[in-house]
Protein backbone atom coordinates (compact mmCIF):
# COMPACT_ATOMS: atom_id res chain seq x y z
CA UNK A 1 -2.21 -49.48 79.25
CA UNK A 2 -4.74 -48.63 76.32
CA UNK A 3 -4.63 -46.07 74.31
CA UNK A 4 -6.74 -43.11 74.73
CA UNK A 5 -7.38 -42.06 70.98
CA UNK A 6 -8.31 -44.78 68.74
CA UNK A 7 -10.65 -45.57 66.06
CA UNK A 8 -12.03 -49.10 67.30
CA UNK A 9 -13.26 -50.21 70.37
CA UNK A 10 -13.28 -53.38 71.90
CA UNK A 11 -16.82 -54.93 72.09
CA UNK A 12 -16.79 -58.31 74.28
CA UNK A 13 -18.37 -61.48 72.93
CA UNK A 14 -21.45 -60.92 75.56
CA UNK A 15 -22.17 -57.47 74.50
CA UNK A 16 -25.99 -56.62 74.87
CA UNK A 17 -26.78 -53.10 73.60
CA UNK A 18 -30.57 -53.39 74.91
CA UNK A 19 -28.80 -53.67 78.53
CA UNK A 20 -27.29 -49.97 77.85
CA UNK A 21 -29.25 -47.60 80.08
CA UNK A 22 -31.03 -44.62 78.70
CA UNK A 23 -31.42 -41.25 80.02
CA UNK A 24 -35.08 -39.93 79.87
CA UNK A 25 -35.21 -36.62 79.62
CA UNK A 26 -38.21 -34.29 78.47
CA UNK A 27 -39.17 -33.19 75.67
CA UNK A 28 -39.21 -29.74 76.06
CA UNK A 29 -35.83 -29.59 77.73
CA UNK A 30 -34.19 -26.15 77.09
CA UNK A 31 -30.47 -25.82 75.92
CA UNK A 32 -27.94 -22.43 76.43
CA UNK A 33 -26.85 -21.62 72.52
CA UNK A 34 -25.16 -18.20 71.30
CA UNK A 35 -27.11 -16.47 68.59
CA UNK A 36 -27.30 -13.17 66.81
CA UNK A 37 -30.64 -11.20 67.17
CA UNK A 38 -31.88 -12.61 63.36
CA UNK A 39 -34.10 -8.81 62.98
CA UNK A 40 -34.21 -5.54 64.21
CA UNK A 41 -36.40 -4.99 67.18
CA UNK A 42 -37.66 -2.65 69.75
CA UNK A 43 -38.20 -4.06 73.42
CA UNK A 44 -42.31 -3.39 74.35
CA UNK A 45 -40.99 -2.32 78.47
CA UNK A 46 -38.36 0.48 78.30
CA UNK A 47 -38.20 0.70 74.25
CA UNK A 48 -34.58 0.00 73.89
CA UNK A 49 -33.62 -1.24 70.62
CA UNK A 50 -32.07 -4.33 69.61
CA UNK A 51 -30.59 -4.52 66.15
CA UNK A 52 -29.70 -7.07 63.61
CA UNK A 53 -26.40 -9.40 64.49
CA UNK A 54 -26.19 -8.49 68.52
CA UNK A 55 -25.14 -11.52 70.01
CA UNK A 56 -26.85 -13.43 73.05
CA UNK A 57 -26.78 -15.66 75.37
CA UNK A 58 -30.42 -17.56 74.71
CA UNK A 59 -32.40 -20.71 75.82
CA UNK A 60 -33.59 -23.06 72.58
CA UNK A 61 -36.80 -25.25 73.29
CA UNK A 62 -38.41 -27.46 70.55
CA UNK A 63 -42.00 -26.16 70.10
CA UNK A 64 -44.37 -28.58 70.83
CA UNK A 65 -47.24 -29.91 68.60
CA UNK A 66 -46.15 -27.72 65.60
CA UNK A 67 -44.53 -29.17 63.01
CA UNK A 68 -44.07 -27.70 59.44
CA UNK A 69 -43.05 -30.68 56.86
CA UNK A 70 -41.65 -32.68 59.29
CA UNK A 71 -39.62 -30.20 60.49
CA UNK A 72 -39.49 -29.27 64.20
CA UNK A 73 -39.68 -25.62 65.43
CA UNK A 74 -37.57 -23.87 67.92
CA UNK A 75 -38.24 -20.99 70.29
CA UNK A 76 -35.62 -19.08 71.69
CA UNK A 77 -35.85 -17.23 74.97
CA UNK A 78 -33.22 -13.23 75.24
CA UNK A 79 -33.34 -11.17 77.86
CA UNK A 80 -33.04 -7.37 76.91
CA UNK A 81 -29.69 -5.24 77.31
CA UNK A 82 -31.36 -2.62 79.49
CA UNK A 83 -34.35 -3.82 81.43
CA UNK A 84 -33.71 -7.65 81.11
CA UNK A 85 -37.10 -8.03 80.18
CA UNK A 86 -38.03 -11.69 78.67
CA UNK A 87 -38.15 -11.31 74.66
CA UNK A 88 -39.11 -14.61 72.74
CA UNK A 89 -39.27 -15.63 69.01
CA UNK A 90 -39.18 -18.74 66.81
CA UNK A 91 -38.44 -20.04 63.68
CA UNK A 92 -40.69 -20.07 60.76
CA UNK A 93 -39.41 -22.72 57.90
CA UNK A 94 -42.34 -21.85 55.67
CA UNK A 95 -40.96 -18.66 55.05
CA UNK A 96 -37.04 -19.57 55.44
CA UNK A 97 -37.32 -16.34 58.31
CA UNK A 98 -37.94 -15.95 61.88
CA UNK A 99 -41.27 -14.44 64.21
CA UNK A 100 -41.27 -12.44 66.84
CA UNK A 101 -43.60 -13.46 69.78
CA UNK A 102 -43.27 -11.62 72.59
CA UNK A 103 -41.68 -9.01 74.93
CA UNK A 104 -40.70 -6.33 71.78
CA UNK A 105 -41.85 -5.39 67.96
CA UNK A 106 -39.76 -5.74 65.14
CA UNK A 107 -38.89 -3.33 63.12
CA UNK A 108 -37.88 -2.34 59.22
CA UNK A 109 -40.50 -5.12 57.64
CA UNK A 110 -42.16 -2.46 55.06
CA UNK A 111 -40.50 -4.91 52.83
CA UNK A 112 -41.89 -8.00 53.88
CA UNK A 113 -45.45 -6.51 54.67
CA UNK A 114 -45.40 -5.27 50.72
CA UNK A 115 -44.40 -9.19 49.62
CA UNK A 116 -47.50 -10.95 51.84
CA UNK A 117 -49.75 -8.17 50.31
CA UNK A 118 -48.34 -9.19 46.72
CA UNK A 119 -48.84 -13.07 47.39
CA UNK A 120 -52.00 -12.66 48.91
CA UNK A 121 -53.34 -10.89 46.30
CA UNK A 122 -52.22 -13.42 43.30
CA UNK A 123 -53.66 -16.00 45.76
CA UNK A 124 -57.22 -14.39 45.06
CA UNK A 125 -56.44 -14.20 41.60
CA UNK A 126 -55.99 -17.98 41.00
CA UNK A 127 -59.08 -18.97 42.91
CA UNK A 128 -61.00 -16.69 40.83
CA UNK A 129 -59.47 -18.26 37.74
CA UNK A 130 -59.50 -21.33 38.87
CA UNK A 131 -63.31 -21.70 37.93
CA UNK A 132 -64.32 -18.71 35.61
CA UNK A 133 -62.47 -18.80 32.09
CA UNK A 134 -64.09 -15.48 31.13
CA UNK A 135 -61.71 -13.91 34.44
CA UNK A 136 -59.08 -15.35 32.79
CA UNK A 137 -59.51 -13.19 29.49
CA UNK A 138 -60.08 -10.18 31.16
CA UNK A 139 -56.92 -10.40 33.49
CA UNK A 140 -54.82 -11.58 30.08
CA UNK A 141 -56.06 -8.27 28.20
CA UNK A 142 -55.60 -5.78 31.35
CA UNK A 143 -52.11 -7.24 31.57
CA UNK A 144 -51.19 -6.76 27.85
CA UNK A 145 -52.91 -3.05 28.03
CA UNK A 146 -50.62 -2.44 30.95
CA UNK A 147 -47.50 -3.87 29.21
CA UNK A 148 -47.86 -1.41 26.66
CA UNK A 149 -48.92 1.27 28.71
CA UNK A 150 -45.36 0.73 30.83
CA UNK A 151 -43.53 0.73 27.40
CA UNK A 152 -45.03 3.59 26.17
CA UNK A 153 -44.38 5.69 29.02
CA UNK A 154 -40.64 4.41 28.94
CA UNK A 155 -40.44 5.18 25.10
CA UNK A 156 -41.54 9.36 26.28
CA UNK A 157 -39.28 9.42 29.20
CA UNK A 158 -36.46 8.44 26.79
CA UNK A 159 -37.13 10.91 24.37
CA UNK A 160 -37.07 13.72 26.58
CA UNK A 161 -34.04 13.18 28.31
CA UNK A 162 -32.52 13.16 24.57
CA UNK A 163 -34.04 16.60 23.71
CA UNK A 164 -32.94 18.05 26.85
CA UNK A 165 -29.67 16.53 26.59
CA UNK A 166 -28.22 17.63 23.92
CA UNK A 167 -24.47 17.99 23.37
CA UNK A 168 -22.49 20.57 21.37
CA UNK A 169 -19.00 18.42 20.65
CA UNK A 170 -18.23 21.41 19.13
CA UNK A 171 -18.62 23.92 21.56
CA UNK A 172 -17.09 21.58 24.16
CA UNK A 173 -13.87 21.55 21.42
CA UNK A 174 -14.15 25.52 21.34
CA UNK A 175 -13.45 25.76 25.19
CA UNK A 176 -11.30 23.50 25.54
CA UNK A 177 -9.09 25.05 23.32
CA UNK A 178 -9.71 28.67 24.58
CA UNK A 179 -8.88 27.22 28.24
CA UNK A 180 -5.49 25.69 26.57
CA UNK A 181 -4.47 28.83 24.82
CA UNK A 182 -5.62 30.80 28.28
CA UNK A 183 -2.86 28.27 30.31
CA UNK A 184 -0.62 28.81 27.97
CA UNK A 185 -0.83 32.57 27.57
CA UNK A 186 -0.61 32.46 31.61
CA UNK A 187 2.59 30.08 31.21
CA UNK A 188 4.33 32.80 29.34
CA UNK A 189 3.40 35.56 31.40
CA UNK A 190 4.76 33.73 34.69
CA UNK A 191 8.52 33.32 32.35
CA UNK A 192 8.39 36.98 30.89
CA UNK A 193 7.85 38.12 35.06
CA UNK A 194 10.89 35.74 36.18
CA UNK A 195 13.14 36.94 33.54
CA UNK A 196 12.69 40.53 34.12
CA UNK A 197 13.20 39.89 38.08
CA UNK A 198 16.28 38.41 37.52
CA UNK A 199 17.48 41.11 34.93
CA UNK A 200 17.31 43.83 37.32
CA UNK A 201 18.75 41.88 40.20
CA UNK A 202 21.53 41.13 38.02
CA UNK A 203 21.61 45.29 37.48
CA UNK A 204 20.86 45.84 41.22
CA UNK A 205 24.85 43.69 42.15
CA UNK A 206 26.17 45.40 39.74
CA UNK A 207 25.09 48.78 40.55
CA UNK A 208 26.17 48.05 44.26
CA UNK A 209 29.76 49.23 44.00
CA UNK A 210 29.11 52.49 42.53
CA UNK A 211 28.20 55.76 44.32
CA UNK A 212 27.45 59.41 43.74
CA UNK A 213 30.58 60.60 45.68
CA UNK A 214 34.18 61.25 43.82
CA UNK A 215 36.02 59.94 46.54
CA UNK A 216 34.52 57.27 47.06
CA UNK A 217 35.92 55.78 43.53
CA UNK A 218 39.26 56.55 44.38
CA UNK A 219 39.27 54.71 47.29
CA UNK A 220 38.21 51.97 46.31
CA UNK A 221 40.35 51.55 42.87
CA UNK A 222 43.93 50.20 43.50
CA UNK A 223 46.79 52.62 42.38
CA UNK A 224 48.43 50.16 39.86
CA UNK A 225 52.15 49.68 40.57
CA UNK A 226 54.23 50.27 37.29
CA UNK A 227 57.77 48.00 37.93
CA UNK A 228 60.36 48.62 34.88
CA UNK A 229 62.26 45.83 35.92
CA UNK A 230 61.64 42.02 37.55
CA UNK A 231 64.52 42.24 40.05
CA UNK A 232 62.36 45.44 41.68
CA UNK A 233 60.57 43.89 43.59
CA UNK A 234 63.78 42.48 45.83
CA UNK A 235 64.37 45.94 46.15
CA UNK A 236 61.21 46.81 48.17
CA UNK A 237 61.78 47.01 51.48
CA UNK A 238 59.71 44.25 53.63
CA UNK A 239 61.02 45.40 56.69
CA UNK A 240 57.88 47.52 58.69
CA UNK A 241 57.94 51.14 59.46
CA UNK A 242 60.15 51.07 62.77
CA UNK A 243 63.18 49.03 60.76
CA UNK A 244 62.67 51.40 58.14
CA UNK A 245 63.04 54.64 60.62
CA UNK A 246 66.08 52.93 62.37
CA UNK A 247 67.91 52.77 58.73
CA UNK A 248 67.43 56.00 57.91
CA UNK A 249 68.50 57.83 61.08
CA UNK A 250 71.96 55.24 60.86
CA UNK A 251 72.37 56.89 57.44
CA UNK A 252 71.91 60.16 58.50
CA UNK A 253 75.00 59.65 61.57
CA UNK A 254 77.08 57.21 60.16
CA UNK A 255 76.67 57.68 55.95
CA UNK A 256 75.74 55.59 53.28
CA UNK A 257 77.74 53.18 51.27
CA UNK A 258 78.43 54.24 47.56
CA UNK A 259 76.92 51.98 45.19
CA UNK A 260 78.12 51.02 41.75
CA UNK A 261 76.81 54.08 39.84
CA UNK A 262 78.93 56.49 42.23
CA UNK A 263 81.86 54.73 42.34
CA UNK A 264 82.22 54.21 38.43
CA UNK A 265 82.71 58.34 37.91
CA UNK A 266 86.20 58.39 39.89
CA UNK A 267 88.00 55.46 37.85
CA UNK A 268 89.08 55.95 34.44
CA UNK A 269 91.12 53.56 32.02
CA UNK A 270 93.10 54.95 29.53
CA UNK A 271 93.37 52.86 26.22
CA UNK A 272 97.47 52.07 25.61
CA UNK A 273 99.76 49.13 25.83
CA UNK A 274 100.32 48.08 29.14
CA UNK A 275 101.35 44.87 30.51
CA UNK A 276 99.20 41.99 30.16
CA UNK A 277 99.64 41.21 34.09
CA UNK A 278 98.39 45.04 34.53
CA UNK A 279 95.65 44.54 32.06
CA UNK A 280 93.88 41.10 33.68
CA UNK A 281 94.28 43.41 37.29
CA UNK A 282 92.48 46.14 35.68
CA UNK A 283 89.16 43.71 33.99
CA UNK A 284 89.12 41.93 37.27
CA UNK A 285 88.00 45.04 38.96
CA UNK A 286 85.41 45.73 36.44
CA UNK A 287 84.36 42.66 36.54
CA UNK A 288 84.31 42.83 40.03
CA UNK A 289 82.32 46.09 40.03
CA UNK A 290 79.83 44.62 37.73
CA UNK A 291 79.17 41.82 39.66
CA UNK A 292 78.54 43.88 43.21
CA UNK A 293 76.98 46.55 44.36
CA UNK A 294 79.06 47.71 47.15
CA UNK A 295 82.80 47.65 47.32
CA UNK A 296 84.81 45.21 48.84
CA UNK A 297 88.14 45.38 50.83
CA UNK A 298 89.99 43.54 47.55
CA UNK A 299 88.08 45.62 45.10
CA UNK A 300 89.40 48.71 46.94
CA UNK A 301 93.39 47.20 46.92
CA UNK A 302 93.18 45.93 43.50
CA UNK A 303 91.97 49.69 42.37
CA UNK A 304 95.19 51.54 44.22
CA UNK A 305 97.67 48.93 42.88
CA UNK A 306 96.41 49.72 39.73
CA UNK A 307 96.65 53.24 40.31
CA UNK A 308 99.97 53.02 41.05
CA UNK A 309 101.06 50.82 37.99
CA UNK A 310 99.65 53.45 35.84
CA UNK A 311 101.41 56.35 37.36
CA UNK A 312 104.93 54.58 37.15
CA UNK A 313 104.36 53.51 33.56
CA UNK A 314 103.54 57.42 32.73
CA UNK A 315 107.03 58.51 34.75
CA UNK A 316 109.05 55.91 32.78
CA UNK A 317 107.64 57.32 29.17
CA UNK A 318 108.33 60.99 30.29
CA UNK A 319 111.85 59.87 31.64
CA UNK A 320 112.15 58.51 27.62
């Protein structure tokens, strides 16, 4: 099996190229090709307009018997968007640009009307030249009046616009600095108006606890507590109102215990010899008292037998 793509082909040794038919076709054969519309145009039947760089569909034909330079000429055969009316043009190499021939106008060629006027006219102008030298002075010295006619006219025009456009650096300095000082002045104003807002809100939250009334004050100011001592405070009561009812209607039936103030009246030591076993009984319940506030079963023995001790001790010195 051969291969499909290659670069050579085998020619036999018997090859005749003459013996290669050929296909006659005509000459003015027509081929489909897609083109751009090369102009602006209008269509001539129901004035719909084409412009430049719409794409069609077209038939090419070579033109026959016109020729420019050896080069061929094509016609091309669109059919219009609307009314599919026939619209035809070809090329035109002379003028590297394209004619319209039938089925619409183009449109927009101010331009190229104003450059065949141009070249037709300079045409004229040679031929005259061409065979009258005395032409050919006059046309030089119209030209050269013209030149400096043109230049003259450019000189005046540039004069003017510098007389009516003058600039005063100065004055443009002036504002500018006036419209400066004017933002800045503004700039300040804007801070001086902050500040003061938030000066009297400051004095607005502070003003907000006061009021005209005298109670009011009083209310709201805490009685401050005045404690003489730190061990106080274990002396206020925690309990809530109820507890604190109950304990006083149980004092009121049942009594209340002495504490150590009340009980230190009814006790008194005299200062003498005594024994030393009587004396360590009598600083143990001071001590004792000191340390407690309410009196203990001991404390209470310890007080009688000391009692005692110092009533026998007196009987013995009288009986001396």
């Amino acid at each position: 099996m051969s291969e499909r793509k290659v670069l050579n082909k085998y020619y036999p040794p018997d090859f005749d190229p003459a013996k290669i038919p050929k296909l006659k076709l005509p000459k003015d054969r027509q081929y489909v090709v897609r083109l751009m519309a090369p102009f602006n145009m209008r269509c001539k039947t129901c004035g719909e307009y084409i412009y430049k760089g719409k794409k069609f569909n077209a038939r090419k034909e070579t033109v026959q018997n016109e020729v420019y330079l050896g080069l061929p000429i094509f016609r091309f055969y669109i059919k219009c968007t609307r009314c599919l009316a026939e619209i035809t043009f070809k090329t035109d190499p002379e003028n590297t640009d394209y004619t319209m021939e039938h089925g619409a106008t183009r449109n927009f060629q101010a331009e190229k009307l104003l450059e065949e006027e141009e070249k037709r006219m300079q045409k004229e102008r040679e031929e005259e030249e061409l065979n009258n030298p005395m032409k050919v002075l006059e046309n030089r010295t119209k030209d050269s009046k013209l030149e400096m006619e043109v230049l003259e006219n450019l000189q005046e025009l540039k004069e003017l616009n510098q007389r009516q456009a003058n600039v005063d650096f100065e004055a443009m300095l002036k504002q500018y600095k006036e419209f400066e000082e004017e933002q800045k002045r503004k700039e300040q104003e804007e801070d001086e108006e902050e500040m003061k807002a938030m000066l009297e809100q400051a004095q607005n939250r502070r003003l907000l606890p006061d009021s005209d009334s005298d109670e009011e004050p009083e209310k709201s100011r805490p009685k401050a507590v005045v404690q003489t001592k730190p061990t106080d405070i274990l002396q206020e009561d925690p309990q809530p109102q109820s507890k604190k009812l109950k304990m006083e209607t149980w004092e009121r039936s049942v009594g209340k215990l002495n504490t150590k103030a009340q009980l230190a009246g009814l006790v008194t030591v005299k200062k003498q010899k005594t024994d030393p076993a009587l004396d360590n009984g009598t600083e143990n319940q001071v001590t004792t008292g000191n340390c407690s506030s309410f009196p203990t079963a001991t404390d209470t023995t310890t007080s009688s037998l000391s009692l005692l001790g110092a009533y026998s001790d007196s009987e013995d010195s009288a009986s001396d």
